[in-house]
C-alpha atoms as a PDB file:
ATOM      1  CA  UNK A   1     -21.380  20.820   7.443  1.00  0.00           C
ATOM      2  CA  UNK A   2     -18.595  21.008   5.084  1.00  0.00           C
ATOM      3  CA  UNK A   3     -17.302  18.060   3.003  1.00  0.00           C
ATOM      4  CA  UNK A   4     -13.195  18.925   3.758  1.00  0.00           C
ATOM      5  CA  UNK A   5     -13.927  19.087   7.059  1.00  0.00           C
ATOM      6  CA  UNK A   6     -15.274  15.520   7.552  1.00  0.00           C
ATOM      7  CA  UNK A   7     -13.086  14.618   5.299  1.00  0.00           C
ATOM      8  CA  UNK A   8     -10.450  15.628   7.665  1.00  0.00           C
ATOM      9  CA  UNK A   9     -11.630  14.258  10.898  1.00  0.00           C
ATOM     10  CA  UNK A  10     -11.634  10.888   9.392  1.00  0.00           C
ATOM     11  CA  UNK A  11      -8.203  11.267   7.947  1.00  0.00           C
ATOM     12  CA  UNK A  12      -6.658  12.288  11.654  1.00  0.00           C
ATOM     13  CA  UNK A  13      -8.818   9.714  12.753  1.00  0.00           C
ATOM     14  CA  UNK A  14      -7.513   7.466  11.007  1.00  0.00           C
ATOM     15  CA  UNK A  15      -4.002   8.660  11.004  1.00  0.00           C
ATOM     16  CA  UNK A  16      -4.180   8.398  14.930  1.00  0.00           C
ATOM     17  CA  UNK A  17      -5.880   4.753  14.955  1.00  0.00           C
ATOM     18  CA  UNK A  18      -2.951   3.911  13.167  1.00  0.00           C
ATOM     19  CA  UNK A  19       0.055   5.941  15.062  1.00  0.00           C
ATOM     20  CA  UNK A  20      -1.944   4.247  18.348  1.00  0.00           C
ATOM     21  CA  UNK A  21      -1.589   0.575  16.734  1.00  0.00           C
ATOM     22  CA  UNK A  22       1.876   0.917  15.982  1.00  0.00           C
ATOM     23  CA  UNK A  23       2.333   2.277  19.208  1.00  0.00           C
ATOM     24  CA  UNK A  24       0.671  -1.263  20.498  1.00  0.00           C
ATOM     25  CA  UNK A  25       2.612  -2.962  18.248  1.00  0.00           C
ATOM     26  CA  UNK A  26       5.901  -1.526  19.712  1.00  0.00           C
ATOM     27  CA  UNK A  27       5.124  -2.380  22.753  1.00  0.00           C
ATOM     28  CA  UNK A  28       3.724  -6.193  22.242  1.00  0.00           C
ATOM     29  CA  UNK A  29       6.015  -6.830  19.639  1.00  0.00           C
ATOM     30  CA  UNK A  30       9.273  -9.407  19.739  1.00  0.00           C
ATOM     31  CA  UNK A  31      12.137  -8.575  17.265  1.00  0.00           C
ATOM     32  CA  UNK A  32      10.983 -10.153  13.840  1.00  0.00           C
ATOM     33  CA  UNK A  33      11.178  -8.998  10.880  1.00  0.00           C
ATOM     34  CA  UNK A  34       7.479  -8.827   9.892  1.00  0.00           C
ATOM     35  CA  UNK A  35       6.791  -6.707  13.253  1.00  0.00           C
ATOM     36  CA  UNK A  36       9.346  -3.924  12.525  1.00  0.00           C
ATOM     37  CA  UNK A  37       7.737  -4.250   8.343  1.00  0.00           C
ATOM     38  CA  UNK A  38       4.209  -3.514   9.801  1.00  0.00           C
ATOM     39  CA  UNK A  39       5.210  -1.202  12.395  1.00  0.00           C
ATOM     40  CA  UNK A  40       7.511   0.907   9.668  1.00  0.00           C
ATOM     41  CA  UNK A  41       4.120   1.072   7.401  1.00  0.00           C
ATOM     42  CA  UNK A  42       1.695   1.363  10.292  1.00  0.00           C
ATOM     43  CA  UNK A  43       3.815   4.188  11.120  1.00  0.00           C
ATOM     44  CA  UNK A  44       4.618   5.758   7.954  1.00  0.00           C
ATOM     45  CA  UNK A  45       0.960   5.713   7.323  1.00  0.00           C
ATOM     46  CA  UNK A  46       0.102   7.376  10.157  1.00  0.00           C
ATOM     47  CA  UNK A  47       1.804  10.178  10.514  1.00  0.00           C
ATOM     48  CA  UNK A  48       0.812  10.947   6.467  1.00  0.00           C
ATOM     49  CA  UNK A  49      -2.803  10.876   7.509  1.00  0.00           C
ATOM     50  CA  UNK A  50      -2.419  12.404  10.940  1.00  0.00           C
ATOM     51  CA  UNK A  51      -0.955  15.056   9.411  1.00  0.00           C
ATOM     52  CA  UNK A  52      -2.766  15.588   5.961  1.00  0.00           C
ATOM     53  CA  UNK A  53      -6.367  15.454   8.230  1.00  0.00           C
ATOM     54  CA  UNK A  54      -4.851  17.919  10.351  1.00  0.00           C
ATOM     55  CA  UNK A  55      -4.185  20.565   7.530  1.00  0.00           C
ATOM     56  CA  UNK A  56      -6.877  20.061   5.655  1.00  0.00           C
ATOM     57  CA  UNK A  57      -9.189  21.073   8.932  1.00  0.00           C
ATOM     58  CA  UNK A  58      -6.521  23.796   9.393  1.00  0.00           C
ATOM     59  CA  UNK A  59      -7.396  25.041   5.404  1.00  0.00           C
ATOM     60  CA  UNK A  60     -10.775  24.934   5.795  1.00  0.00           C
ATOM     61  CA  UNK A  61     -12.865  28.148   6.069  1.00  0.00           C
ATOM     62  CA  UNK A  62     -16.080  28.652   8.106  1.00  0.00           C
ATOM     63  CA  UNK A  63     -18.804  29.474   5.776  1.00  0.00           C
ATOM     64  CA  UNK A  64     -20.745  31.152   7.857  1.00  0.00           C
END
């Protein structure tokens, strides 16, 4: 199997554990400052790896 392509998976994996936390977080969370700080980077985070995971598996030929 190829390298980008695992590589990938783990970065939308990744990017969607994290989107799914902050998600949680939202939810769960009262209005403190260090709740919105880890949500903003939780977020931030996740969408970046969501989204670089996603393209990279996009880019990726078959070599078949």
């Amino acid at each position: 199997m190829n390298l980008k392509r695992i590589f990938g998976a783990l970065l939308t994996l990744l990017g969607l554990a994290a989107l799914i936390y902050t998600a949680i977080t939202f939810t769960n969370g009262s209005s403190e400052g260090q709740d919105i700080k880890s949500m903003l980077v939780y977020g931030i985070l996740g969408l970046v790896f969501f989204s670089s995971g996603i393209s990279l598996v996009k880019a990726t030929k078959d070599e078949s």
